[in-house]
ModelCIF file with pLDDT and N, C-alpha, C, O atoms, coordinates in Angstrom:
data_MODEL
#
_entry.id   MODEL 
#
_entity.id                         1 
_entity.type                       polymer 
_entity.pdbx_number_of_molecules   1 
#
_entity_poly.entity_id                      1 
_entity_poly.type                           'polypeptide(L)' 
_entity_poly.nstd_linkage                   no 
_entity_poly.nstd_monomer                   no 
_entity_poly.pdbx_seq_one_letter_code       
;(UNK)(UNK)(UNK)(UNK)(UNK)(UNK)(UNK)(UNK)(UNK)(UNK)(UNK)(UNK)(UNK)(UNK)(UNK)(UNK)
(UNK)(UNK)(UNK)(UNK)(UNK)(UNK)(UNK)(UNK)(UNK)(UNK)(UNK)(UNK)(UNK)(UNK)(UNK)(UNK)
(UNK)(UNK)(UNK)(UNK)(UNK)(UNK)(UNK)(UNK)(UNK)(UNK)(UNK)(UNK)(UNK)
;
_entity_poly.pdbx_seq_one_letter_code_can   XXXXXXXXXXXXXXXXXXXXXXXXXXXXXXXXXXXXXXXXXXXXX 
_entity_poly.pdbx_strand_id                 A 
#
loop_
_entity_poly_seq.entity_id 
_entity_poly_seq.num 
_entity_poly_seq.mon_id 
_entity_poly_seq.hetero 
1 1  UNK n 
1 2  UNK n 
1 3  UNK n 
1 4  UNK n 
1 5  UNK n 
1 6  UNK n 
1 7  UNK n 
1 8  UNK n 
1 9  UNK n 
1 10 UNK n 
1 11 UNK n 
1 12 UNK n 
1 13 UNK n 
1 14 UNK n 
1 15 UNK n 
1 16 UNK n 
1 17 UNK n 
1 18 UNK n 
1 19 UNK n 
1 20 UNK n 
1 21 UNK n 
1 22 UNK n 
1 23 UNK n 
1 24 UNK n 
1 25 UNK n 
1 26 UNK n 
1 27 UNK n 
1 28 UNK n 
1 29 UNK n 
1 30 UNK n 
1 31 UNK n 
1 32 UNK n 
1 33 UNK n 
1 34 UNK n 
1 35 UNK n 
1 36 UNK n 
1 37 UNK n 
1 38 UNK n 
1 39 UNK n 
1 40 UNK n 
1 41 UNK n 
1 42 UNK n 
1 43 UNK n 
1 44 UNK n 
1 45 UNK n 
#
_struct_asym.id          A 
_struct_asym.entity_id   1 
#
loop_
_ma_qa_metric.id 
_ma_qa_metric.mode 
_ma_qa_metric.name 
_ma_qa_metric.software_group_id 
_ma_qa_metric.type 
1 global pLDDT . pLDDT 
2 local  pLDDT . pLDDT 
#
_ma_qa_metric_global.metric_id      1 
_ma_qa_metric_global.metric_value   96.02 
_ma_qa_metric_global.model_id       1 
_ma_qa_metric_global.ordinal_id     1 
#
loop_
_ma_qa_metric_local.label_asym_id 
_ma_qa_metric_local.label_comp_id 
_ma_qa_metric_local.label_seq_id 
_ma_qa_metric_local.metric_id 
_ma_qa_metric_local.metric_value 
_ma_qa_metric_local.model_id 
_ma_qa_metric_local.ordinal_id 
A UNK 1  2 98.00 1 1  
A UNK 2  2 98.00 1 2  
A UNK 3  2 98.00 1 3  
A UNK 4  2 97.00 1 4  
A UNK 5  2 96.00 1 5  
A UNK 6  2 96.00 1 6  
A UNK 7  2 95.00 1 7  
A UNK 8  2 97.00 1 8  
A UNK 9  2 98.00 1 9  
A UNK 10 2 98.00 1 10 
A UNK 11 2 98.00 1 11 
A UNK 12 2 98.00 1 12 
A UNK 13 2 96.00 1 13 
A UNK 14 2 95.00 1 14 
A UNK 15 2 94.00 1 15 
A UNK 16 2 92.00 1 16 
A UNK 17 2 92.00 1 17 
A UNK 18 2 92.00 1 18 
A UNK 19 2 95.00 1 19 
A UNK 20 2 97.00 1 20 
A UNK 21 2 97.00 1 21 
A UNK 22 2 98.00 1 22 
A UNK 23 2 98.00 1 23 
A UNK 24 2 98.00 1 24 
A UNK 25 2 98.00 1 25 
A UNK 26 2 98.00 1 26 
A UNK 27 2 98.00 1 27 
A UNK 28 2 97.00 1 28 
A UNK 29 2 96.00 1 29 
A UNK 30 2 96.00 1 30 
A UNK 31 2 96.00 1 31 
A UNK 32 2 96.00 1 32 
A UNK 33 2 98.00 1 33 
A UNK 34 2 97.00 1 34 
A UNK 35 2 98.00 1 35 
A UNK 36 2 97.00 1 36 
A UNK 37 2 97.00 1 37 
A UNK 38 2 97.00 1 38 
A UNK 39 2 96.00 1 39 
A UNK 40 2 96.00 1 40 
A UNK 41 2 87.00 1 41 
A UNK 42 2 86.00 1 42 
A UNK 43 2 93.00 1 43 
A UNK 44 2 96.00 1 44 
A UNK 45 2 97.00 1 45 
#
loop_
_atom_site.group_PDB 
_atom_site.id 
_atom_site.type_symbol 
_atom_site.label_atom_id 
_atom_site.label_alt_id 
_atom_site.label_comp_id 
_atom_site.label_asym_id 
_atom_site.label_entity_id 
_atom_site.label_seq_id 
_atom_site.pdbx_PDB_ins_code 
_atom_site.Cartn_x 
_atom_site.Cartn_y 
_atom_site.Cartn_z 
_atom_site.occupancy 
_atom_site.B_iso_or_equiv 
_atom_site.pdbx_formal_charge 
_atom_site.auth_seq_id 
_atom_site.auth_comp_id 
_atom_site.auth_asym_id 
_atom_site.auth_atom_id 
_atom_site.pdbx_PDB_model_num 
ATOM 1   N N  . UNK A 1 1  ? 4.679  18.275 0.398   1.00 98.00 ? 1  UNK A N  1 
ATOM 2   C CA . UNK A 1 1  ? 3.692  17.300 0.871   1.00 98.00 ? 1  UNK A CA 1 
ATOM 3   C C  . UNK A 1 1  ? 2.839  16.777 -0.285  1.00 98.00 ? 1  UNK A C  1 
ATOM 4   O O  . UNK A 1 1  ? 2.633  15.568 -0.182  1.00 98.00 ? 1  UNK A O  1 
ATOM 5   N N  . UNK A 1 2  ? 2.389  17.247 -1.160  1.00 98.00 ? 2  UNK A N  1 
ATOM 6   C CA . UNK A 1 2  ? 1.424  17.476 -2.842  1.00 98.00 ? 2  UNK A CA 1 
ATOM 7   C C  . UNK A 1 2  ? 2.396  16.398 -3.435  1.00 98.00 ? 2  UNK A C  1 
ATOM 8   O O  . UNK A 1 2  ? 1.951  15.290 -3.735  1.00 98.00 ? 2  UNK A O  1 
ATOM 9   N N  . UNK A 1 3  ? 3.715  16.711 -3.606  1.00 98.00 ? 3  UNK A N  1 
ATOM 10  C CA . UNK A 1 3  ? 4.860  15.676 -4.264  1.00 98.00 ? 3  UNK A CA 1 
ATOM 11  C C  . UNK A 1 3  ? 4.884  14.646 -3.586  1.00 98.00 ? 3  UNK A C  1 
ATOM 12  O O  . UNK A 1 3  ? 4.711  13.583 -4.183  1.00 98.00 ? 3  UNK A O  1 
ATOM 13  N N  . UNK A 1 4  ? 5.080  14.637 -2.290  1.00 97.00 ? 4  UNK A N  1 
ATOM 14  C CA . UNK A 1 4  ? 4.516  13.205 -1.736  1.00 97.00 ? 4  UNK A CA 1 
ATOM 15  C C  . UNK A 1 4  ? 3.699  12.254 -1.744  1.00 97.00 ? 4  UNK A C  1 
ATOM 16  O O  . UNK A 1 4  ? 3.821  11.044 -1.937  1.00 97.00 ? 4  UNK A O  1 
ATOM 17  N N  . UNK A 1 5  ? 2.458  13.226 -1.408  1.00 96.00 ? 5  UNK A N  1 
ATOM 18  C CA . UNK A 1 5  ? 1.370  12.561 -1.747  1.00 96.00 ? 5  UNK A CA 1 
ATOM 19  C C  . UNK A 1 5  ? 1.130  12.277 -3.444  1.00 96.00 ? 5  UNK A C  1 
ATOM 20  O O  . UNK A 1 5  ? 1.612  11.210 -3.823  1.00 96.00 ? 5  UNK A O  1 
ATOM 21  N N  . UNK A 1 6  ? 0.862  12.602 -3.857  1.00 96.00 ? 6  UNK A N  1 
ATOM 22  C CA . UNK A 1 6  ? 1.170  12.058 -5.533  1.00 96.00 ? 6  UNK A CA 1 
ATOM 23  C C  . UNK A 1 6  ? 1.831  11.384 -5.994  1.00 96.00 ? 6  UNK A C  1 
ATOM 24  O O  . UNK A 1 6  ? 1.285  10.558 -6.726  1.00 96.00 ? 6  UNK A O  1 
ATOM 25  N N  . UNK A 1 7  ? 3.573  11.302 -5.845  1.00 95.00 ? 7  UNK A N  1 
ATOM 26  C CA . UNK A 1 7  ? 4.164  10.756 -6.208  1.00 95.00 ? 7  UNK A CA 1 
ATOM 27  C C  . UNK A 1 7  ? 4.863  11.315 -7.387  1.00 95.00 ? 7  UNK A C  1 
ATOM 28  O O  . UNK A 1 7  ? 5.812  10.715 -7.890  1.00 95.00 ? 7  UNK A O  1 
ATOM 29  N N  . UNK A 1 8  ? 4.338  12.675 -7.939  1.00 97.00 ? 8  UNK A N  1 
ATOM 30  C CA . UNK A 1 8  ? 4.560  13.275 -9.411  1.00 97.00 ? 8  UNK A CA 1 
ATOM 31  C C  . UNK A 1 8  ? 5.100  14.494 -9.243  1.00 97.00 ? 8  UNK A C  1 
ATOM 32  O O  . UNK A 1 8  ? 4.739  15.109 -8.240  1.00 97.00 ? 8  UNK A O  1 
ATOM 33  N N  . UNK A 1 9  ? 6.065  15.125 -10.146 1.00 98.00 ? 9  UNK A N  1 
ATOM 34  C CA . UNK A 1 9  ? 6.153  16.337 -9.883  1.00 98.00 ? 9  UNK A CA 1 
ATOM 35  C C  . UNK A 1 9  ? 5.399  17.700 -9.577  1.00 98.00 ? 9  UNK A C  1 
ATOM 36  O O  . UNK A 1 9  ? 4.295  17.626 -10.117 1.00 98.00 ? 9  UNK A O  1 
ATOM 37  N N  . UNK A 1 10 ? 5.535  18.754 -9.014  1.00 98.00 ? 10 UNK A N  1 
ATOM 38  C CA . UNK A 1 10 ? 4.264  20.070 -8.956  1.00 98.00 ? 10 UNK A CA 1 
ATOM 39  C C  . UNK A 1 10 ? 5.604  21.017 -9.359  1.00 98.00 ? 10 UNK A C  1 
ATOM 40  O O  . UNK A 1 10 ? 6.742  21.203 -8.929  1.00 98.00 ? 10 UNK A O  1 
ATOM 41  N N  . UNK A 1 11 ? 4.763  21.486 -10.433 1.00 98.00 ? 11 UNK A N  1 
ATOM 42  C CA . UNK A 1 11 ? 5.876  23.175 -11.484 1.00 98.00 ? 11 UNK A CA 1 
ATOM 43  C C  . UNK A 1 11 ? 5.002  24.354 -10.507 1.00 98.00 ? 11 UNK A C  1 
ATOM 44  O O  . UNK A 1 11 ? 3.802  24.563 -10.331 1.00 98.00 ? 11 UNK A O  1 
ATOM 45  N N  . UNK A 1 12 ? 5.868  24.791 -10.150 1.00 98.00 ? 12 UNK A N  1 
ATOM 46  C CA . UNK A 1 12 ? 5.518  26.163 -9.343  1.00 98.00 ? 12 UNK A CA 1 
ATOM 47  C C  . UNK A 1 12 ? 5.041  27.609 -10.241 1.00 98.00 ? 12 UNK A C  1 
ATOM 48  O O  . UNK A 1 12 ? 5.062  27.125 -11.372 1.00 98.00 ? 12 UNK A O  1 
ATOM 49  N N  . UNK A 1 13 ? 4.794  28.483 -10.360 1.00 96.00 ? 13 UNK A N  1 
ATOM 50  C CA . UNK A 1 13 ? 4.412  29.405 -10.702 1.00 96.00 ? 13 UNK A CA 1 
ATOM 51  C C  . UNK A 1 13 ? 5.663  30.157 -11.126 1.00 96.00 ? 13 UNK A C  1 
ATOM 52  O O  . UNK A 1 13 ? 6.424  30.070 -10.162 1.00 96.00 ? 13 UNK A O  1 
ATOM 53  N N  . UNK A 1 14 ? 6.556  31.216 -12.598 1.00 95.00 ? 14 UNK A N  1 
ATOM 54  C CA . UNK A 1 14 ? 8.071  31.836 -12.498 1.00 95.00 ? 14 UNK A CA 1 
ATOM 55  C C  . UNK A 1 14 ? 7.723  32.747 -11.613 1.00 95.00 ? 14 UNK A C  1 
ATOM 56  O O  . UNK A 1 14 ? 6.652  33.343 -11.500 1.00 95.00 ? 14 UNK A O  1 
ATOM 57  N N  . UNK A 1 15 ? 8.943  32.838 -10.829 1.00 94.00 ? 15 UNK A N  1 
ATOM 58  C CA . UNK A 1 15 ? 9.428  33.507 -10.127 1.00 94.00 ? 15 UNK A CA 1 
ATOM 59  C C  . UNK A 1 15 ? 10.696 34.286 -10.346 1.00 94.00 ? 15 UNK A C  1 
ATOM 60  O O  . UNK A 1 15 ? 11.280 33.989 -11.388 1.00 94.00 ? 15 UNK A O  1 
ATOM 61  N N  . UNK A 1 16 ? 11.429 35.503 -9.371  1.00 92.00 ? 16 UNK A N  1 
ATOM 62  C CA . UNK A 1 16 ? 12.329 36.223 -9.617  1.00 92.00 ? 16 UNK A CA 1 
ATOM 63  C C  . UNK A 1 16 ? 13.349 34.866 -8.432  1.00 92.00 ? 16 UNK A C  1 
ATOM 64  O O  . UNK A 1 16 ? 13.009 34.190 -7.461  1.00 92.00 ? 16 UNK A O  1 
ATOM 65  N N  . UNK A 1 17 ? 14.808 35.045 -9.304  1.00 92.00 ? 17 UNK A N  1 
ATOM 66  C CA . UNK A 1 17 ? 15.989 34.405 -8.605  1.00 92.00 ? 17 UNK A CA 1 
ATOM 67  C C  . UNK A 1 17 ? 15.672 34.288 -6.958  1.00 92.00 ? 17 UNK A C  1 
ATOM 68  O O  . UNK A 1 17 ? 15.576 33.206 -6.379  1.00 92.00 ? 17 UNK A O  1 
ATOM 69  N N  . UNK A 1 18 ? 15.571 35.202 -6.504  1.00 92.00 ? 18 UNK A N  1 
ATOM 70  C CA . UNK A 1 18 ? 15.382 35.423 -5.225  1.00 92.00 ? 18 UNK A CA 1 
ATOM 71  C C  . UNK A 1 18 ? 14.921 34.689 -4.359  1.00 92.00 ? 18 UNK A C  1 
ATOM 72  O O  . UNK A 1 18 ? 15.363 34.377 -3.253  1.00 92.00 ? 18 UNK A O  1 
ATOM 73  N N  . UNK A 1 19 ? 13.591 34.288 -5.132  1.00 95.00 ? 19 UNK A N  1 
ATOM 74  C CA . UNK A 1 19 ? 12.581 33.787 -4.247  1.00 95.00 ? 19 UNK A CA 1 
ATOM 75  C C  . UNK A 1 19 ? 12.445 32.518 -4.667  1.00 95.00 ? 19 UNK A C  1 
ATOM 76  O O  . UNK A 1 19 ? 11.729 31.800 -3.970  1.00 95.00 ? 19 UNK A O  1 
ATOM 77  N N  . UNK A 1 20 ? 13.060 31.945 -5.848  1.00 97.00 ? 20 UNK A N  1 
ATOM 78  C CA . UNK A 1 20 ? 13.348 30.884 -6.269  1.00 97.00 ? 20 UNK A CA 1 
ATOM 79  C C  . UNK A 1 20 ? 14.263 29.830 -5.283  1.00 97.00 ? 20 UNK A C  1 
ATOM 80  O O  . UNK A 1 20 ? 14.217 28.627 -5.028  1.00 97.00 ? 20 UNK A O  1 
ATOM 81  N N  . UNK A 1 21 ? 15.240 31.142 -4.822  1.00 97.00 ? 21 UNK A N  1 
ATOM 82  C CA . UNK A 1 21 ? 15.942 30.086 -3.645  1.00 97.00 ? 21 UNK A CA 1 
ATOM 83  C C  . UNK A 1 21 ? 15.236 29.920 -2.602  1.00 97.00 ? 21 UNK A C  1 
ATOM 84  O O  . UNK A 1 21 ? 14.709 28.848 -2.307  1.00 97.00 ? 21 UNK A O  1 
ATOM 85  N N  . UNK A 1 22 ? 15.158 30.948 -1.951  1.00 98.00 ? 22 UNK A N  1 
ATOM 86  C CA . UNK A 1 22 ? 13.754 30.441 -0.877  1.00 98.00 ? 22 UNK A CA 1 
ATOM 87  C C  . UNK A 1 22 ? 13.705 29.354 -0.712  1.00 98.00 ? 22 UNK A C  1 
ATOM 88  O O  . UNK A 1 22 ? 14.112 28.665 0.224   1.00 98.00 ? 22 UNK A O  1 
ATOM 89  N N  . UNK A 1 23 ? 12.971 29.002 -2.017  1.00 98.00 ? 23 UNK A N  1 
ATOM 90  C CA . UNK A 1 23 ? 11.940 27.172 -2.591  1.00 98.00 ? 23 UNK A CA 1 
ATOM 91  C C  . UNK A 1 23 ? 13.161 26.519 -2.189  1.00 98.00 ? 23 UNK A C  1 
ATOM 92  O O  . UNK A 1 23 ? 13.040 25.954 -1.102  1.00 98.00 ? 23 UNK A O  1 
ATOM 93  N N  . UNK A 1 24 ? 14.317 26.415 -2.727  1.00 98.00 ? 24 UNK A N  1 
ATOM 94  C CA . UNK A 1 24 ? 15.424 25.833 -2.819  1.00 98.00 ? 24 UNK A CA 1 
ATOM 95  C C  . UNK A 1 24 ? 15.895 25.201 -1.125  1.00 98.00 ? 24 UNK A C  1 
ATOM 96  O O  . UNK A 1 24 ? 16.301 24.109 -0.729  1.00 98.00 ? 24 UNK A O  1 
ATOM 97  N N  . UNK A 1 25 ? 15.619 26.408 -0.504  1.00 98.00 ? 25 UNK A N  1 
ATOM 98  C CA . UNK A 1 25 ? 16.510 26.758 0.338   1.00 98.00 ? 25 UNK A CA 1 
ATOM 99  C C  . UNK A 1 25 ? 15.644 25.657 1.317   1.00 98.00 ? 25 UNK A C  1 
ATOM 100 O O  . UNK A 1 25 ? 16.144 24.570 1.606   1.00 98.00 ? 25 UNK A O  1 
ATOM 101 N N  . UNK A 1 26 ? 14.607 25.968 1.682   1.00 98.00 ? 26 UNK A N  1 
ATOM 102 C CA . UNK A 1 26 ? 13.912 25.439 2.299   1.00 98.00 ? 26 UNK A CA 1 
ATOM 103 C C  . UNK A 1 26 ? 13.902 24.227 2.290   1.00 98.00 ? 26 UNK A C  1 
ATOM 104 O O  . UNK A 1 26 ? 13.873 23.705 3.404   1.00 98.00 ? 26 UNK A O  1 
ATOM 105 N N  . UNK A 1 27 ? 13.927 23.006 0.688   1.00 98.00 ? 27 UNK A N  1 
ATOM 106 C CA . UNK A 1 27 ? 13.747 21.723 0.752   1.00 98.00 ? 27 UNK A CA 1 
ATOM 107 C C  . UNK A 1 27 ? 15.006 20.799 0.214   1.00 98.00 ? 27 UNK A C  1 
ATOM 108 O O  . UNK A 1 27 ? 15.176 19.709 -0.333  1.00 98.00 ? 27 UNK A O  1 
ATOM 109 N N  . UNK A 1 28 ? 15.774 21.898 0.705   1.00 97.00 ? 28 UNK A N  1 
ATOM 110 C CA . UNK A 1 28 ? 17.660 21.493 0.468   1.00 97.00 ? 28 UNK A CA 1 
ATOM 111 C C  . UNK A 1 28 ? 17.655 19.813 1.381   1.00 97.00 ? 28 UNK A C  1 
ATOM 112 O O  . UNK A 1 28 ? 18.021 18.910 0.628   1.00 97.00 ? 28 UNK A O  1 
ATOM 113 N N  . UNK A 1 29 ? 17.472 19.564 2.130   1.00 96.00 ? 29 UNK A N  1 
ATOM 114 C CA . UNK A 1 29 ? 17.604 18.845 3.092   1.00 96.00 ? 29 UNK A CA 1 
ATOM 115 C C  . UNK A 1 29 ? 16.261 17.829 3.143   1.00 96.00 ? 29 UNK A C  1 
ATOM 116 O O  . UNK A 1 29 ? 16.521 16.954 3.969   1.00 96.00 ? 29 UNK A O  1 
ATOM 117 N N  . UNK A 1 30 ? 15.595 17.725 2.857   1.00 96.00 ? 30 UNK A N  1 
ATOM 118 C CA . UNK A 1 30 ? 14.690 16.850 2.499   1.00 96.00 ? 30 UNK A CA 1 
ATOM 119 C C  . UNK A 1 30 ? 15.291 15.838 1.861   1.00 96.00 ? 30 UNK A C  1 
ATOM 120 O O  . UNK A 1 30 ? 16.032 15.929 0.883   1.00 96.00 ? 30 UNK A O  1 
ATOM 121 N N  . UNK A 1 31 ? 14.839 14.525 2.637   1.00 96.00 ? 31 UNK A N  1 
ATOM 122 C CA . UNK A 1 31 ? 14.992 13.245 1.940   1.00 96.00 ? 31 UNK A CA 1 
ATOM 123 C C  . UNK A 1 31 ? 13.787 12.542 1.310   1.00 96.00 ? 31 UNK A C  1 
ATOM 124 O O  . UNK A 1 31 ? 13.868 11.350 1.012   1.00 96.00 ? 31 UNK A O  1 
ATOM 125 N N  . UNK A 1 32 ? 12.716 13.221 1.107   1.00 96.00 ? 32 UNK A N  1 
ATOM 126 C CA . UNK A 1 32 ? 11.950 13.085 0.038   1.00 96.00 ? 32 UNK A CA 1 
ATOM 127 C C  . UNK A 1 32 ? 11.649 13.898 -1.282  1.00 96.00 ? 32 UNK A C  1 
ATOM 128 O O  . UNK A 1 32 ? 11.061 13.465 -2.273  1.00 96.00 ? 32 UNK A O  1 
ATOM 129 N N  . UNK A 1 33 ? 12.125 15.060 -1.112  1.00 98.00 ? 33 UNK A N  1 
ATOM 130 C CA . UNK A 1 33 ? 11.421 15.750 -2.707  1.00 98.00 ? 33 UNK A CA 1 
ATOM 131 C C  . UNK A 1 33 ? 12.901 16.451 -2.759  1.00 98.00 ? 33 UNK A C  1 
ATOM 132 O O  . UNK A 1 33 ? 13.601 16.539 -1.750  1.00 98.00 ? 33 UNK A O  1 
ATOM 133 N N  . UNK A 1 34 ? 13.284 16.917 -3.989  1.00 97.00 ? 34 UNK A N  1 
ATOM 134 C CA . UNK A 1 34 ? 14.253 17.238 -4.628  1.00 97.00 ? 34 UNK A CA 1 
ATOM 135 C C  . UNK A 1 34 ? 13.582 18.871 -5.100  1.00 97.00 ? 34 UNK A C  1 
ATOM 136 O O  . UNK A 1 34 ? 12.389 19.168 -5.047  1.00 97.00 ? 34 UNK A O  1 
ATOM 137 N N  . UNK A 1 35 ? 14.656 19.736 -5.533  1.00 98.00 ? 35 UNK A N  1 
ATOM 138 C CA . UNK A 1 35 ? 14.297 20.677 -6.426  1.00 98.00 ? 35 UNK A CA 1 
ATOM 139 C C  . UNK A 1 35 ? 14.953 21.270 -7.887  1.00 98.00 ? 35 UNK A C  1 
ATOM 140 O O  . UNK A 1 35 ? 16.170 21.224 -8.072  1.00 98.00 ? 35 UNK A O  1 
ATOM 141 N N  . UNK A 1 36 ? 14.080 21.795 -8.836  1.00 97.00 ? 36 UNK A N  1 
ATOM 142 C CA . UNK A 1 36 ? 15.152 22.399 -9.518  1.00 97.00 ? 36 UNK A CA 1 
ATOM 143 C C  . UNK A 1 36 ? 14.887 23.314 -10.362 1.00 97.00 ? 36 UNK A C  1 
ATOM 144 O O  . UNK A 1 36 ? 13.755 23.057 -10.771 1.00 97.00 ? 36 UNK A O  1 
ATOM 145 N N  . UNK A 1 37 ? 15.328 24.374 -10.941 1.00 97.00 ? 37 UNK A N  1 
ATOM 146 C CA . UNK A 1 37 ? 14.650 25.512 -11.219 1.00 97.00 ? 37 UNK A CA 1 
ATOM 147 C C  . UNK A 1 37 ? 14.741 25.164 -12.913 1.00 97.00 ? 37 UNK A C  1 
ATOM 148 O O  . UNK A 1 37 ? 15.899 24.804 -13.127 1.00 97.00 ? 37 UNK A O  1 
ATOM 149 N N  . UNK A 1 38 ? 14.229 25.151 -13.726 1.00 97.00 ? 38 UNK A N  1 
ATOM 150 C CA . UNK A 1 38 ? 13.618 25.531 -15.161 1.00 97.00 ? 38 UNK A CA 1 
ATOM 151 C C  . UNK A 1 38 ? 13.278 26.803 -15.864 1.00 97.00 ? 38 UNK A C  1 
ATOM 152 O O  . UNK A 1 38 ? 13.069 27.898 -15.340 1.00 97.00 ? 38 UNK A O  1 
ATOM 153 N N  . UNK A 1 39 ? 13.256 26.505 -17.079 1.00 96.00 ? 39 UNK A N  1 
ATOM 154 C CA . UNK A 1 39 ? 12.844 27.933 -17.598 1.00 96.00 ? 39 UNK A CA 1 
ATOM 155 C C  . UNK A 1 39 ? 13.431 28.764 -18.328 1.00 96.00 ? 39 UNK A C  1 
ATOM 156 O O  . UNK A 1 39 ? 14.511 28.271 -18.003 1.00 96.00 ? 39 UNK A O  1 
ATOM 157 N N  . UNK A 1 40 ? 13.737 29.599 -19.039 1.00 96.00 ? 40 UNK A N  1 
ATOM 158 C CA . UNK A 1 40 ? 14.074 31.219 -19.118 1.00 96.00 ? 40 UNK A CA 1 
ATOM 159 C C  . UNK A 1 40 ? 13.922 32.229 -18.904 1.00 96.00 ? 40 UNK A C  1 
ATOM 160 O O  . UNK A 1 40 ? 12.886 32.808 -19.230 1.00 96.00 ? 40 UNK A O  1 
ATOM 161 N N  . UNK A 1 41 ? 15.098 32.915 -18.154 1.00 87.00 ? 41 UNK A N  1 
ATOM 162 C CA . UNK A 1 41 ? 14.635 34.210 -17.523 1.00 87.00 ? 41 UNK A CA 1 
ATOM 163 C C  . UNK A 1 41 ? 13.132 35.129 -18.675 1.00 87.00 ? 41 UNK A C  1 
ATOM 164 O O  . UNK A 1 41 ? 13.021 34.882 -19.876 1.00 87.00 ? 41 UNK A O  1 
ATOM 165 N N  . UNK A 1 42 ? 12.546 35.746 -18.204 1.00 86.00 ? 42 UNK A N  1 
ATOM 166 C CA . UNK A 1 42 ? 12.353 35.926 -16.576 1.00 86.00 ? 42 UNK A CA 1 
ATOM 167 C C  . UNK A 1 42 ? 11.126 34.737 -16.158 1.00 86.00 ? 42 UNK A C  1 
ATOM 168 O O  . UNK A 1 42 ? 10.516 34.769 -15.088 1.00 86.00 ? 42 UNK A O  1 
ATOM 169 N N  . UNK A 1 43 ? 10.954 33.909 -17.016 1.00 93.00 ? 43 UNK A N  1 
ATOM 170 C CA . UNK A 1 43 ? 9.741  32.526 -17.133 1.00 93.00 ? 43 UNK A CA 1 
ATOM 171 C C  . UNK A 1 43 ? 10.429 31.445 -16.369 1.00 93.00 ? 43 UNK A C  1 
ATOM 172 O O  . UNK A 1 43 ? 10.078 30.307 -16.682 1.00 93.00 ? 43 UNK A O  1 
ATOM 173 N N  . UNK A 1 44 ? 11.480 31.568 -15.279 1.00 96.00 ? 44 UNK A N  1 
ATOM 174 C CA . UNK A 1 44 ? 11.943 30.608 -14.772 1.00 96.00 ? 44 UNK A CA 1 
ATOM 175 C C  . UNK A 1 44 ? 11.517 30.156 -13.488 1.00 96.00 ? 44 UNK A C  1 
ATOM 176 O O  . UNK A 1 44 ? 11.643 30.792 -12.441 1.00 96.00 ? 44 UNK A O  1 
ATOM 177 N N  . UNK A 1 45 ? 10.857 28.701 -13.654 1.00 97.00 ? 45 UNK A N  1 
ATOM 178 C CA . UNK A 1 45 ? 9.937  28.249 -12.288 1.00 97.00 ? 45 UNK A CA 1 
ATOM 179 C C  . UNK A 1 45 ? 11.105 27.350 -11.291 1.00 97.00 ? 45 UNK A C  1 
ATOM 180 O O  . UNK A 1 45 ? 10.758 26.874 -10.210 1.00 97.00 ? 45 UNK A O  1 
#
């Protein structure tokens, strides 16, 4: 909704793989915001 409203990207906090999909998982299907993970382990947001 933050990406929407803005218009700009929001970098999430790193996280472990796991919970990274979660994020993923959740806004798979959205036809407004996209996702994608960055980083180096274990600094990957």
């Amino acid at each position: 909704r933050e990406v929407v409203a803005k218009g700009s990207p929001v970098y999430l906090d790193a996280m472990p793989a796991f919970e990274r999909k979660v994020i993923h998982q959740t806004l798979q299907n959205s036809k407004y915001v996209a996702t994608q993970s960055s980083g180096q382990y274990p600094y990957r947001f």
